[in-house]
Structures are given as structure tokens and as C-alpha cells.
N, C-alpha and C. Protein backbone atom coordinates (compact mmCIF):
# COMPACT_ATOMS: atom_id res chain seq x y z
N UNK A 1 99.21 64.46 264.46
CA UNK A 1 99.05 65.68 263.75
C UNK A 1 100.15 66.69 264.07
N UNK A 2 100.28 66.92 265.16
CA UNK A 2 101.26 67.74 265.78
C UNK A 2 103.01 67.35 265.07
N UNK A 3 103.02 66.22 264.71
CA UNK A 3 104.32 65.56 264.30
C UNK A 3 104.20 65.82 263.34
N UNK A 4 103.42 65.54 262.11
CA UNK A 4 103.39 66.49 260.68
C UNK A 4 103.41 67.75 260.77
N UNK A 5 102.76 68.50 261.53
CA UNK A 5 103.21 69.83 260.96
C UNK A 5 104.76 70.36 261.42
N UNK A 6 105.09 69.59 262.74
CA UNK A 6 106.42 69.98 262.78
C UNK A 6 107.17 69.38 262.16
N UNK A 7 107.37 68.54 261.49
CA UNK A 7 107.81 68.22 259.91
C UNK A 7 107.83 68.92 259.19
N UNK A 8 106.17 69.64 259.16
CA UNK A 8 106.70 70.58 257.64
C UNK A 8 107.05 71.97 258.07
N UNK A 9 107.09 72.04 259.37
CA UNK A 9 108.18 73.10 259.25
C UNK A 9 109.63 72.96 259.29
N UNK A 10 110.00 71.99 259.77
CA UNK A 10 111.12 71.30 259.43
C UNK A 10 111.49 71.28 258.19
N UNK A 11 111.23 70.73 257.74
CA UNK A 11 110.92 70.41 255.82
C UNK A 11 110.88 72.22 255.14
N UNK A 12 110.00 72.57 255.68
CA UNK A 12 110.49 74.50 255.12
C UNK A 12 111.50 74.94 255.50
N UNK A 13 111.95 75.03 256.90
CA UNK A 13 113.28 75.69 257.18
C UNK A 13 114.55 74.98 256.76
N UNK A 14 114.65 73.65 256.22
CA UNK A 14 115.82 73.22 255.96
C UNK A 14 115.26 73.60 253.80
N UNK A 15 114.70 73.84 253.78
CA UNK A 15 114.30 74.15 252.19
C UNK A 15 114.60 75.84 252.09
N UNK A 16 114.87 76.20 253.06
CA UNK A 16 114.64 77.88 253.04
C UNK A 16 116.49 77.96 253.47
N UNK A 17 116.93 76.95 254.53
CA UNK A 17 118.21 77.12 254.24
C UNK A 17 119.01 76.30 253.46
N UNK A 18 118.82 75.13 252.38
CA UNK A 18 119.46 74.89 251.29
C UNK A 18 119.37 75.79 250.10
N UNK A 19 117.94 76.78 250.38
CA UNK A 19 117.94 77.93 248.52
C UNK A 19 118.96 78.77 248.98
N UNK A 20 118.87 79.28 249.99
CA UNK A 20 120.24 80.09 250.87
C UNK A 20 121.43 79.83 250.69
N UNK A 21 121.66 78.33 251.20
CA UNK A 21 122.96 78.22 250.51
C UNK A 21 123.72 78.41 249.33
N UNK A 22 122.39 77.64 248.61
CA UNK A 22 122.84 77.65 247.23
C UNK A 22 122.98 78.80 246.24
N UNK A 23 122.47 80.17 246.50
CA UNK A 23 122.55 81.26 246.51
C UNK A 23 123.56 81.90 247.09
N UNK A 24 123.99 81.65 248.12
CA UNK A 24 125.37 82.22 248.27
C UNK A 24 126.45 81.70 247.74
N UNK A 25 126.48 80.11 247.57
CA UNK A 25 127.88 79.39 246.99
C UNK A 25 127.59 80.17 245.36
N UNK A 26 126.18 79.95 244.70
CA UNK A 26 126.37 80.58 243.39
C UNK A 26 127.04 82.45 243.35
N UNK A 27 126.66 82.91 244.05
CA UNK A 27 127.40 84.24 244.22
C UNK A 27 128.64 84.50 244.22
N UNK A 28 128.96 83.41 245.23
CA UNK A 28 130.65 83.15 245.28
C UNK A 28 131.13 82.88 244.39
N UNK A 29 130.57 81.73 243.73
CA UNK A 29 131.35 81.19 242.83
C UNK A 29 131.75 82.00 241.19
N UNK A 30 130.30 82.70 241.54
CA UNK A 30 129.96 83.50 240.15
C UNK A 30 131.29 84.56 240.20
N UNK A 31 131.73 85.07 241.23
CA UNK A 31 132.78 86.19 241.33
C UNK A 31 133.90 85.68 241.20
N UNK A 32 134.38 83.99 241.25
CA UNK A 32 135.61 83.69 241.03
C UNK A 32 135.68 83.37 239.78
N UNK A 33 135.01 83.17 238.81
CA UNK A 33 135.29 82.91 237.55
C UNK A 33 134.87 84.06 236.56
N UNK A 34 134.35 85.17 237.08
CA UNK A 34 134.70 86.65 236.20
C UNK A 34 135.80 86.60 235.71
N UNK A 35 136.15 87.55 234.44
CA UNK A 35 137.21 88.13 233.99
C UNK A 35 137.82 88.93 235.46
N UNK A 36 139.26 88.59 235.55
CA UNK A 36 139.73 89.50 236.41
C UNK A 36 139.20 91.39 236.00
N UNK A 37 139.30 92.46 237.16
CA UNK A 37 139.28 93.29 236.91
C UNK A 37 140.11 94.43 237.09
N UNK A 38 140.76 95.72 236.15
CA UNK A 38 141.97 95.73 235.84
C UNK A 38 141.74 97.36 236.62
N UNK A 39 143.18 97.08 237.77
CA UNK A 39 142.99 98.03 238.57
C UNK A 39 143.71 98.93 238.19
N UNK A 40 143.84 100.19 237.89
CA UNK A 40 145.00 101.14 237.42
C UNK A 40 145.89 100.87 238.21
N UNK A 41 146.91 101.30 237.57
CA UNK A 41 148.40 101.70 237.99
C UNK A 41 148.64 102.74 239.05
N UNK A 42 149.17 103.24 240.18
CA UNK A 42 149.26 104.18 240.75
C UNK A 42 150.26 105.24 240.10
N UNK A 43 149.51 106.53 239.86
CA UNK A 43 150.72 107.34 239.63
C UNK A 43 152.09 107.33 240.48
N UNK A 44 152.63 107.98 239.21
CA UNK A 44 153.99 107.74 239.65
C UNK A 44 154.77 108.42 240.84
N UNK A 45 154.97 108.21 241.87
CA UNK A 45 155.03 109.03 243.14
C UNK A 45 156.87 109.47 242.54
N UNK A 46 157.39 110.68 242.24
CA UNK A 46 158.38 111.20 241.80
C UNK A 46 159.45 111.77 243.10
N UNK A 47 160.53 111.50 243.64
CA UNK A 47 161.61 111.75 244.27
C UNK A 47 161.64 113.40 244.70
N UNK A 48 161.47 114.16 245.94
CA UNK A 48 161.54 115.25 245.98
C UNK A 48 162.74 116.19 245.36
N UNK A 49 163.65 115.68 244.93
CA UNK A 49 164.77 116.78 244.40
C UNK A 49 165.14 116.09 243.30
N UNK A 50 164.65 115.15 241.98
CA UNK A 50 164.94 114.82 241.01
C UNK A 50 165.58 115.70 239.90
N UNK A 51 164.76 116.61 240.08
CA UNK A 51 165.19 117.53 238.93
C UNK A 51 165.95 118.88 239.39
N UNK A 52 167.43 119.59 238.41
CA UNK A 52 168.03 120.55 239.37
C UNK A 52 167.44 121.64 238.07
N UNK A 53 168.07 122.76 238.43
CA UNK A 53 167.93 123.73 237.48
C UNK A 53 169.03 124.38 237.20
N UNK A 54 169.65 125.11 235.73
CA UNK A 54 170.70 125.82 236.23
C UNK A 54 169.98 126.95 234.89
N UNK A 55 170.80 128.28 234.76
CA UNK A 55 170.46 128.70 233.98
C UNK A 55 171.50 129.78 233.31
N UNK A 56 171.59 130.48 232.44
CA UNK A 56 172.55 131.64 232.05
C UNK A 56 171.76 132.63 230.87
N UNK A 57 172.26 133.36 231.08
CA UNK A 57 171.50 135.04 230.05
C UNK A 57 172.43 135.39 229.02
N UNK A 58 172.36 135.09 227.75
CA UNK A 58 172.98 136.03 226.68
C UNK A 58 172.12 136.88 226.01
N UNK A 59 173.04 138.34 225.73
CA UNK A 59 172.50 139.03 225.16
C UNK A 59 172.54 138.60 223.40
N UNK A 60 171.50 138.70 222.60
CA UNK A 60 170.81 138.68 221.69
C UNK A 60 171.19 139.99 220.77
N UNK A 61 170.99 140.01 219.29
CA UNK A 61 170.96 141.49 218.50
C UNK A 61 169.32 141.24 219.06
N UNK A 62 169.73 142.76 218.09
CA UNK A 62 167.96 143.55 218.08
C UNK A 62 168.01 144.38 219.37
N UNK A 63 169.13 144.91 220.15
CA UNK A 63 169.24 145.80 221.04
C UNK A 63 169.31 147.38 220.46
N UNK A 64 168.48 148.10 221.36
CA UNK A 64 168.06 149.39 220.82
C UNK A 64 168.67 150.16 222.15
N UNK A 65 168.65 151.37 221.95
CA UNK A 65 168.88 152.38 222.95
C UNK A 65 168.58 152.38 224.16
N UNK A 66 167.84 151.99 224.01
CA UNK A 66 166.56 151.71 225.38
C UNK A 66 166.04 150.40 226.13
N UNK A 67 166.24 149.48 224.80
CA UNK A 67 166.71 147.74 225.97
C UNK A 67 167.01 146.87 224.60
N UNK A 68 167.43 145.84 225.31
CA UNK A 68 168.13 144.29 224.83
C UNK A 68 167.31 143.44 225.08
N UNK A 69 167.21 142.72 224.04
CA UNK A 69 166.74 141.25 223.81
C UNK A 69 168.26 140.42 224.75
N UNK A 70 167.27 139.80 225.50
CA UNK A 70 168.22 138.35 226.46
C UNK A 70 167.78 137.21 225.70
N UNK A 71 168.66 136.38 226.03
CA UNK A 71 168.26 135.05 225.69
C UNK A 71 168.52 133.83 227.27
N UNK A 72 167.32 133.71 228.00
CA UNK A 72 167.63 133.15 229.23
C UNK A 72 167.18 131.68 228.83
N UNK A 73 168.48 130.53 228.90
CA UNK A 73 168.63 129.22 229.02
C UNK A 73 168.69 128.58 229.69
N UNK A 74 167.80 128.01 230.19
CA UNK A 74 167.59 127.05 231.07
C UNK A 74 167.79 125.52 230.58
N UNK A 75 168.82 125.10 231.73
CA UNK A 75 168.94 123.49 231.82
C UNK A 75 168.64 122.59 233.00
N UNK A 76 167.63 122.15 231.99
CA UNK A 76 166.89 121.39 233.23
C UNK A 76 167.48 119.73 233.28
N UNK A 77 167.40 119.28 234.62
CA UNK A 77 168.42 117.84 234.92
C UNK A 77 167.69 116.90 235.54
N UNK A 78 166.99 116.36 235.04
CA UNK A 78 166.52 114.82 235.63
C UNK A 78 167.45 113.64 236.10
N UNK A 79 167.73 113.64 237.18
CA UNK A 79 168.84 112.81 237.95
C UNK A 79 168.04 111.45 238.01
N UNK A 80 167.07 111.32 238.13
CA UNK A 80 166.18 109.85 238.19
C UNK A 80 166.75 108.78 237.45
N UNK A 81 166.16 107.38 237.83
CA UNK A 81 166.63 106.51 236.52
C UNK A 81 164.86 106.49 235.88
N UNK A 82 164.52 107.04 236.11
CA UNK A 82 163.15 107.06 235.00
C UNK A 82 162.75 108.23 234.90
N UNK A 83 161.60 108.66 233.80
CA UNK A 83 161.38 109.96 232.70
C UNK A 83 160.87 110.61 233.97
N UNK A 84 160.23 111.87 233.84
CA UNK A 84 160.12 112.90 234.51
C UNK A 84 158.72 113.07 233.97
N UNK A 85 157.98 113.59 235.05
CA UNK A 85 156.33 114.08 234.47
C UNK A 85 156.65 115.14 233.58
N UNK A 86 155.66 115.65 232.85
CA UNK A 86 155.32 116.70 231.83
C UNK A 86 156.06 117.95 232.25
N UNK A 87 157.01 118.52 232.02
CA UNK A 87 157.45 120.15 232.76
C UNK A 87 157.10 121.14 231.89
N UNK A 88 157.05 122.04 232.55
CA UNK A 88 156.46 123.49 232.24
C UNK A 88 157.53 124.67 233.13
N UNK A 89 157.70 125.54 232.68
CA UNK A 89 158.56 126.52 233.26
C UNK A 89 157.89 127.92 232.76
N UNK A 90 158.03 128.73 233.81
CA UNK A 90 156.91 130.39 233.44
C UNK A 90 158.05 131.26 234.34
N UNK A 91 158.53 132.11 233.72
CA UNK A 91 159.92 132.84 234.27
C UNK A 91 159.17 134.64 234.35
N UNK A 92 158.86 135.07 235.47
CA UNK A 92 158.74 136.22 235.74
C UNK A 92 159.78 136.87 235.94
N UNK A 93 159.61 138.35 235.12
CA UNK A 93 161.10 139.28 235.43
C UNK A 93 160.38 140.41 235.82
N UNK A 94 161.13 140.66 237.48
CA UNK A 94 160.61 142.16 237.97
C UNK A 94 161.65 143.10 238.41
N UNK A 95 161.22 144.02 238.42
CA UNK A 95 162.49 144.88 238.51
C UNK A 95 162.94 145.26 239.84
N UNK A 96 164.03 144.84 240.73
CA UNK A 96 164.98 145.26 242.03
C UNK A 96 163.98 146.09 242.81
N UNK A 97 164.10 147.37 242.12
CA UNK A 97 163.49 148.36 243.89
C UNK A 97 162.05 148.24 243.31
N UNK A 98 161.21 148.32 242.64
CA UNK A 98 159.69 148.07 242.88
C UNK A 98 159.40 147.08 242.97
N UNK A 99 159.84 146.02 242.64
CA UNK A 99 159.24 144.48 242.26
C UNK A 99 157.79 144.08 241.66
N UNK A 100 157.66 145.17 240.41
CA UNK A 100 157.07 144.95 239.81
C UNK A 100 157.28 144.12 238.17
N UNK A 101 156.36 143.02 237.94
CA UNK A 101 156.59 142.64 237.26
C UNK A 101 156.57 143.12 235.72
N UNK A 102 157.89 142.65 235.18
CA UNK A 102 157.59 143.40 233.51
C UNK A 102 157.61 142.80 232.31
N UNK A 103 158.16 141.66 232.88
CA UNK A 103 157.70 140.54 231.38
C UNK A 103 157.47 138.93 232.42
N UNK A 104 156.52 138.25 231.38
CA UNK A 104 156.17 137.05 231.83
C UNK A 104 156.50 136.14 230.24
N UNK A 105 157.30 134.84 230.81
CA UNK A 105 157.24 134.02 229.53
C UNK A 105 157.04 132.83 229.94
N UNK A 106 155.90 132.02 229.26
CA UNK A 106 155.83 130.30 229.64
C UNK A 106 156.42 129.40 228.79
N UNK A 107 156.97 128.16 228.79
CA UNK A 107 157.45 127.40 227.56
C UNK A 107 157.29 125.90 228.38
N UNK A 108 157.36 125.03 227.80
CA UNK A 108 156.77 123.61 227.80
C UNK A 108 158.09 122.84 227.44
N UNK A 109 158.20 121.99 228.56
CA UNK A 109 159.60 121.19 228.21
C UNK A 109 159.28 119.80 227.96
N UNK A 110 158.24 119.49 228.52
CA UNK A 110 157.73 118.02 227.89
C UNK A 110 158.67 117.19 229.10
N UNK A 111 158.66 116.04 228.43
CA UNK A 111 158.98 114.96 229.51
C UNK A 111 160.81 114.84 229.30
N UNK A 112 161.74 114.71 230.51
CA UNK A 112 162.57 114.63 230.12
C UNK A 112 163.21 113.36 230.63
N UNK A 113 163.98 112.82 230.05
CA UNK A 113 164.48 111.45 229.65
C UNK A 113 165.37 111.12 231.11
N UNK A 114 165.98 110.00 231.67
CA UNK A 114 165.76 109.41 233.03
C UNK A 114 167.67 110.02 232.68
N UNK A 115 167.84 110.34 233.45
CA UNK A 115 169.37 110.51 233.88
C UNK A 115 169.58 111.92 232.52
N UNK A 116 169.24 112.57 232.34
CA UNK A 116 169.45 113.83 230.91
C UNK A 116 168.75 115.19 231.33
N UNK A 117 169.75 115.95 230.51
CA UNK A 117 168.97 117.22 230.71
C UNK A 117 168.59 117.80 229.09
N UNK A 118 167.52 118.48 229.57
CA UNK A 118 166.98 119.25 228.00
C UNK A 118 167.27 120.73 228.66
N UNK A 119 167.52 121.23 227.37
CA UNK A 119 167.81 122.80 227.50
C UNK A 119 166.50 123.74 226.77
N UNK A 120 165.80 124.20 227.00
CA UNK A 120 164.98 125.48 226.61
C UNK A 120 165.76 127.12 226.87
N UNK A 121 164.99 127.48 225.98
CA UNK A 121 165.15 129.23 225.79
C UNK A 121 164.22 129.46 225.84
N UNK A 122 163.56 130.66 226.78
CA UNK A 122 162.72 131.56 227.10
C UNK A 122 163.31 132.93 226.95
N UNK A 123 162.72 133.64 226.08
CA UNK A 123 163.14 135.13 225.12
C UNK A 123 163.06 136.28 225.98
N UNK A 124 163.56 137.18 226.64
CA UNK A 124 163.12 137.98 227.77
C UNK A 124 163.90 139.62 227.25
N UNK A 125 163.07 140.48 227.73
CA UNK A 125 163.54 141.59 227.15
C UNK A 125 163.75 142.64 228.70
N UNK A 126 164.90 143.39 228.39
CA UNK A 126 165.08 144.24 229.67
C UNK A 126 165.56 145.60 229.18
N UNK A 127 165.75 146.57 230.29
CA UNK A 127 166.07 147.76 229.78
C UNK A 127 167.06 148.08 230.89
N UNK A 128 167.85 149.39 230.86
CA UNK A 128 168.62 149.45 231.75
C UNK A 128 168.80 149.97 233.22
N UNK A 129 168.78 148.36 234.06
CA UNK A 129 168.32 148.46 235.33
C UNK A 129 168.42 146.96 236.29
N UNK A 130 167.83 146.72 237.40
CA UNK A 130 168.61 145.65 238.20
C UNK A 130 167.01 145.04 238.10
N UNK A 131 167.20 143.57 238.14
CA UNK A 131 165.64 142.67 237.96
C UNK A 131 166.15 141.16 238.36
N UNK A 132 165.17 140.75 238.98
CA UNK A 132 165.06 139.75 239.38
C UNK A 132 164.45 139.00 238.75
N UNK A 133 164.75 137.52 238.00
CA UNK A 133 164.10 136.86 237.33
C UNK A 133 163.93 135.76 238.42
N UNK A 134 162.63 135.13 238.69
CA UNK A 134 162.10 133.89 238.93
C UNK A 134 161.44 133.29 237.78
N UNK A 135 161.55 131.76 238.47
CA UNK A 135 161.08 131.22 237.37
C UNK A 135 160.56 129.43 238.47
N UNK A 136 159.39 129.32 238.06
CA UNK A 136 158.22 128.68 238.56
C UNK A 136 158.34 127.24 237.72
N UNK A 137 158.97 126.26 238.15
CA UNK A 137 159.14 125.01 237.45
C UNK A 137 157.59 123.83 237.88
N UNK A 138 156.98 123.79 237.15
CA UNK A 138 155.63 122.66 237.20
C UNK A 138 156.31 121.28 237.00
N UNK A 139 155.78 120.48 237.39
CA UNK A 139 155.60 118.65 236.81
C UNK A 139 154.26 118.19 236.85
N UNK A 140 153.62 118.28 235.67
CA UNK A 140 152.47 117.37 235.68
C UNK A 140 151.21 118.38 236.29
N UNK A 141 151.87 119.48 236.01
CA UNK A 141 150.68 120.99 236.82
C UNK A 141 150.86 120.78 237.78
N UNK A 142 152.15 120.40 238.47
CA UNK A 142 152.37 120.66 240.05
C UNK A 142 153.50 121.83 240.33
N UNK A 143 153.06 122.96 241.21
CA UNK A 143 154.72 123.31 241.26
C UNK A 143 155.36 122.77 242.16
N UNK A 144 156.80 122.46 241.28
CA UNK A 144 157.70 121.30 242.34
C UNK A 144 158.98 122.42 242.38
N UNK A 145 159.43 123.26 241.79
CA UNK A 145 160.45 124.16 242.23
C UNK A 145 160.38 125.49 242.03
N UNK A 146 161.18 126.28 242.66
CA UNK A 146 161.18 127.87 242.46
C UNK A 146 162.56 128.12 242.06
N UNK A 147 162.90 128.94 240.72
CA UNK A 147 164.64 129.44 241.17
C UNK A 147 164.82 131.28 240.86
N UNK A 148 165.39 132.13 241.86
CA UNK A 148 165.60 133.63 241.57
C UNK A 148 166.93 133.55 241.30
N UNK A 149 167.00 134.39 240.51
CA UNK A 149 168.04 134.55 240.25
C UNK A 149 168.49 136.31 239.57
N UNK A 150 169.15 137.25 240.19
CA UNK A 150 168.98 138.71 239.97
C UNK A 150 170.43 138.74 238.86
N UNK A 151 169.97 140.03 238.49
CA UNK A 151 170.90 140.52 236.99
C UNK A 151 170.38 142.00 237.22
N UNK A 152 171.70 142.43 236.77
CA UNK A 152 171.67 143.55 236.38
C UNK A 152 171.97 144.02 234.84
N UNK A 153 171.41 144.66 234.19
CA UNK A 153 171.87 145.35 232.35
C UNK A 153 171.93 146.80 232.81
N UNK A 154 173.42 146.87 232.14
CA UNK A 154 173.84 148.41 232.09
C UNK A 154 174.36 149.07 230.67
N UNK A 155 174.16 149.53 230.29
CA UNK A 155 174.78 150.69 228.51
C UNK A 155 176.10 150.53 228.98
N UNK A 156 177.02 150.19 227.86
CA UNK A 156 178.12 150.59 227.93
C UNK A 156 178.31 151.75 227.49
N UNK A 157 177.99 152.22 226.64
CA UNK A 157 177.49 153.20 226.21
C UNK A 157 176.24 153.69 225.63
N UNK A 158 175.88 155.13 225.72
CA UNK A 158 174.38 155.30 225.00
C UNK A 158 174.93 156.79 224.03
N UNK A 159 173.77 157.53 223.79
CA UNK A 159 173.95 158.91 222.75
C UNK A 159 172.78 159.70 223.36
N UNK A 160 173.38 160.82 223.68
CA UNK A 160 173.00 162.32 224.08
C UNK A 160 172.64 162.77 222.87
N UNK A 161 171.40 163.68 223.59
CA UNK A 161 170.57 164.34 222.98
C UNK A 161 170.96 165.12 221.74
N UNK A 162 172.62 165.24 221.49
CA UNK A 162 173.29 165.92 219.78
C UNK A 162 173.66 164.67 219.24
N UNK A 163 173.59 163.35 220.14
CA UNK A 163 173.98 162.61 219.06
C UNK A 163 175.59 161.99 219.27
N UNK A 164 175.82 162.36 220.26
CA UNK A 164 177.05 162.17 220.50
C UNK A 164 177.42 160.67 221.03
N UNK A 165 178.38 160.06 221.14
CA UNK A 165 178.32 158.49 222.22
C UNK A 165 179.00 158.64 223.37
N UNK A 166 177.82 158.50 224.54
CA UNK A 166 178.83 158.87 225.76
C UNK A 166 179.12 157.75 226.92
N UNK A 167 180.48 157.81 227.20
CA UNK A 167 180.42 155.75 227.71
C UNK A 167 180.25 156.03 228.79
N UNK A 168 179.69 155.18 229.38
CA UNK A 168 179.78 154.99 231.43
C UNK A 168 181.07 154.93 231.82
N UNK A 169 181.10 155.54 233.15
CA UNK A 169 181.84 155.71 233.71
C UNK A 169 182.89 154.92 233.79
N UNK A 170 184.16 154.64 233.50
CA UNK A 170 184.91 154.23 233.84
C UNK A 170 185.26 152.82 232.54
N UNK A 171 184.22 153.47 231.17
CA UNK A 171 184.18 152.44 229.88
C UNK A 171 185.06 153.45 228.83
N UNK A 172 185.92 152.64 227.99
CA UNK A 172 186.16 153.26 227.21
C UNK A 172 185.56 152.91 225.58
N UNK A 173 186.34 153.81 225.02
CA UNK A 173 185.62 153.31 223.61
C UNK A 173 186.02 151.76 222.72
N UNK A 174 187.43 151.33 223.27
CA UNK A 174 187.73 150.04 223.11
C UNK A 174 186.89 148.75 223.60
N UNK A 175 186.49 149.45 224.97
CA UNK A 175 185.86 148.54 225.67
C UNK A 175 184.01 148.58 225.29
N UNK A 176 183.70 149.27 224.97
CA UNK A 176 182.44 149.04 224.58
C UNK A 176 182.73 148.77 222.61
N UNK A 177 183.58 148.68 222.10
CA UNK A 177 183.30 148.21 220.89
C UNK A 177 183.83 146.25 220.86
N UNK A 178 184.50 146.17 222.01
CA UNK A 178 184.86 144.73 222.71
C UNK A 178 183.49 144.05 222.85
N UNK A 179 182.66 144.80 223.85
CA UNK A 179 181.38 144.36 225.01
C UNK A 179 180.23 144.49 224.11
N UNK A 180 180.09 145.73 223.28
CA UNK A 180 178.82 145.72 222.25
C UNK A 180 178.61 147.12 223.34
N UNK A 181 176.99 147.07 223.14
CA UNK A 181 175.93 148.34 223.73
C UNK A 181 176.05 148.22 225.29
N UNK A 182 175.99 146.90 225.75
CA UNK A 182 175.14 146.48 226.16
C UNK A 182 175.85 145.57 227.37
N UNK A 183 175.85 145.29 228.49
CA UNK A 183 176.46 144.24 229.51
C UNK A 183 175.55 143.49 230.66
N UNK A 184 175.63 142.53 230.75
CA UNK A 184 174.63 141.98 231.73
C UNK A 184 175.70 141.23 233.08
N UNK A 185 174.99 141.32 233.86
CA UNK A 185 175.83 140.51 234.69
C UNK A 185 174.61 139.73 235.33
N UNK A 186 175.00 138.98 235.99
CA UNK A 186 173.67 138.12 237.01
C UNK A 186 174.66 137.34 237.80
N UNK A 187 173.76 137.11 239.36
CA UNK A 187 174.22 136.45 240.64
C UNK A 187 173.87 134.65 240.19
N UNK A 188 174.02 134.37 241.67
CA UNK A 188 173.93 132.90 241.67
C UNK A 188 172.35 132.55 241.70
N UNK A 189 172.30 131.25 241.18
CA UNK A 189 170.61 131.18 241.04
C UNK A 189 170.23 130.15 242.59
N UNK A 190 169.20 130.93 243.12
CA UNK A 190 168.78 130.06 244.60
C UNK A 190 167.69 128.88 244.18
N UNK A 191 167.96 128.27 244.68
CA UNK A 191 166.61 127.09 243.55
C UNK A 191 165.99 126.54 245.29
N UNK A 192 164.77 126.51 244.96
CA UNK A 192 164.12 126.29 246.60
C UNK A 192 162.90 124.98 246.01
N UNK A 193 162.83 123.87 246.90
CA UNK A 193 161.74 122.73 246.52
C UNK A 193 160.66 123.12 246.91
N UNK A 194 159.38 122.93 246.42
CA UNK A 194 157.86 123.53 246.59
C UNK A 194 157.13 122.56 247.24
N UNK A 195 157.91 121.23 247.15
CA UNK A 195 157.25 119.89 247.55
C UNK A 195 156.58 119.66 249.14
């Protein structure tokens, strides 16, 4: 008696570990013949100084007594051998001794092509006085650069209160019908990585 039942426990535990097995080899096996499963791509990890900046200010008509339309161009340079995330550029202009800000402009450069630069214009208006333009370069809603860059706009000439045209110091009337109203000058642009 004693020999049958340890039989049938014998007989159960080798029945309890063949469903076992066979339950795990089917598990296994079941996971190697799935459709593979499709792991994304890692974003694109982008080069800390890929892109440079440069920029320059022309004055624009539509200048009045009191300020000038600029036209600030920015060229942007993707040195990479592949495209560039999404760019965005937002150029604050504040003025020298308060540093308060007086115009804000954003513009969207989109993706730019692997070794090329795209040029944008951002429209900026000033009056006569010394300002510092920055300008806040994104990739992909990241900021990846900063560049300042200061200017000054001075009248070459303006008109007194009869009406008269009276030139700045040391302008003559040749020279402001040469120059226009209006003169800008600007420094070197500092471009700093955010990365």
C-alpha cells in the first residue's frame, strides 16, 4: 500500500512538472514567433555648435521723424552633414541705458538643409538711440543659442520746431542727402551656446 501511494505521488509530481514544462516551452516559444516589435528610432542627438549665426540691419523706407523701420537679417548656417531640427528665432530689442525691452519679433525658419544656410528677416522698428538686440535661437523648442548684438540709430538730420532742417553735428547737407534721414551703425554679434 505504502508503494502505491508513493507512486501516485510520484505520478503527480512528475505530471505537475511536465504541465510546467510544457507551459513554459509554450511561452517561450509563443514569443519567438510573434511579429517582431518595432522599437522607435532615437531622436536625433544634434552636435553642440552645428549651427552659426550671423546677422546685419538695413534701414527700410517708411522712416518718419521719430524712427525707422530696420530690416534685421539673419543667416542662419547648418554646418552638419544632416538637416537641422525645426528653428525658431525671437529677437528682443532693448534699449542701452534702461534695458528695457521695446519690440519683440518671432519668425520660424523650419528645418534647414545639411551643409546650407537659410536667411530670414525679422522687421524691427527703432527710434533715435543705442539698443541692444538679442535674439534667442530654438531647435525643436530647445534653446540651443543666444546672439547680442548692439546698434546704435542716429538723425542725420531732423526739423525744428519752424520747420527748418537741422543736421547733427558735424553732417552736412551733402552728406545726409548721400545717407538719407537716418544712420545705423551696429557692433560685432557675440553668439554664446545654451547647450
Amino acid at each position: 500500500m505504502t508503494m502505491n501511494k508513493n507512486l501516485k505521488k510520484a505520478g503527480a509530481l512528475i505530471a505537475v512538472t511536465v504541465i510546467m514544462l510544457v507551459s513554459i516551452i509554450g511561452a517561450i516559444s509563443s514569443g519567438l514567433f510573434d511579429e517582431p516589435v518595432d522599437i522607435p528610432e532615437p531622436k536625433p542627438q544634434y552636435p553642440t555648435d552645428h549651427l552659426s549665426i550671423d546677422a546685419s540691419f538695413l534701414l527700410k523706407t517708411g522712416e518718419t521723424n521719430d524712427s525707422v523701420n530696420v530690416s534685421c537679417d539673419l543667416f542662419m548656417t547648418n554646418i552638419w552633414e544632416k538637416e537641422s531640427g525645426e528653428i525658431k528665432a525671437t529677437a528682443y530689442v532693448s534699449e542701452q541705458n534702461t534695458n528695457f525691452a521695446t519690440f519683440k519679433s518671432t519668425v520660424e525658419f523650419g528645418v534647414i538643409d545639411a551643409n546650407s544656410t537659410k536667411e530670414l528677416n525679422i522687421p524691427v522698428k527703432f527710434e533715435d538711440n543705442s539698443y541692444k538686440v538679442e535674439i534667442l535661437l530654438f531647435e525643436n523648442n530647445k534653446l540651443v543659442k543666444k546672439a547680442t548684438l548692439s546698434i546704435t540709430i542716429y538723425q542725420n538730420y531732423y526739423y525744428d520746431y519752424g520747420g527748418s532742417v537741422v543736421y547733427n553735428k558735424g553732417r552736412t547737407e551733402t552728406d545726409a542727402l548721400d545717407d538719407g534721414q537716418w544712420s545705423i551703425e551696429s557692433g560685432i554679434v557675440s553668439i554664446q551656446s545654451v547647450r
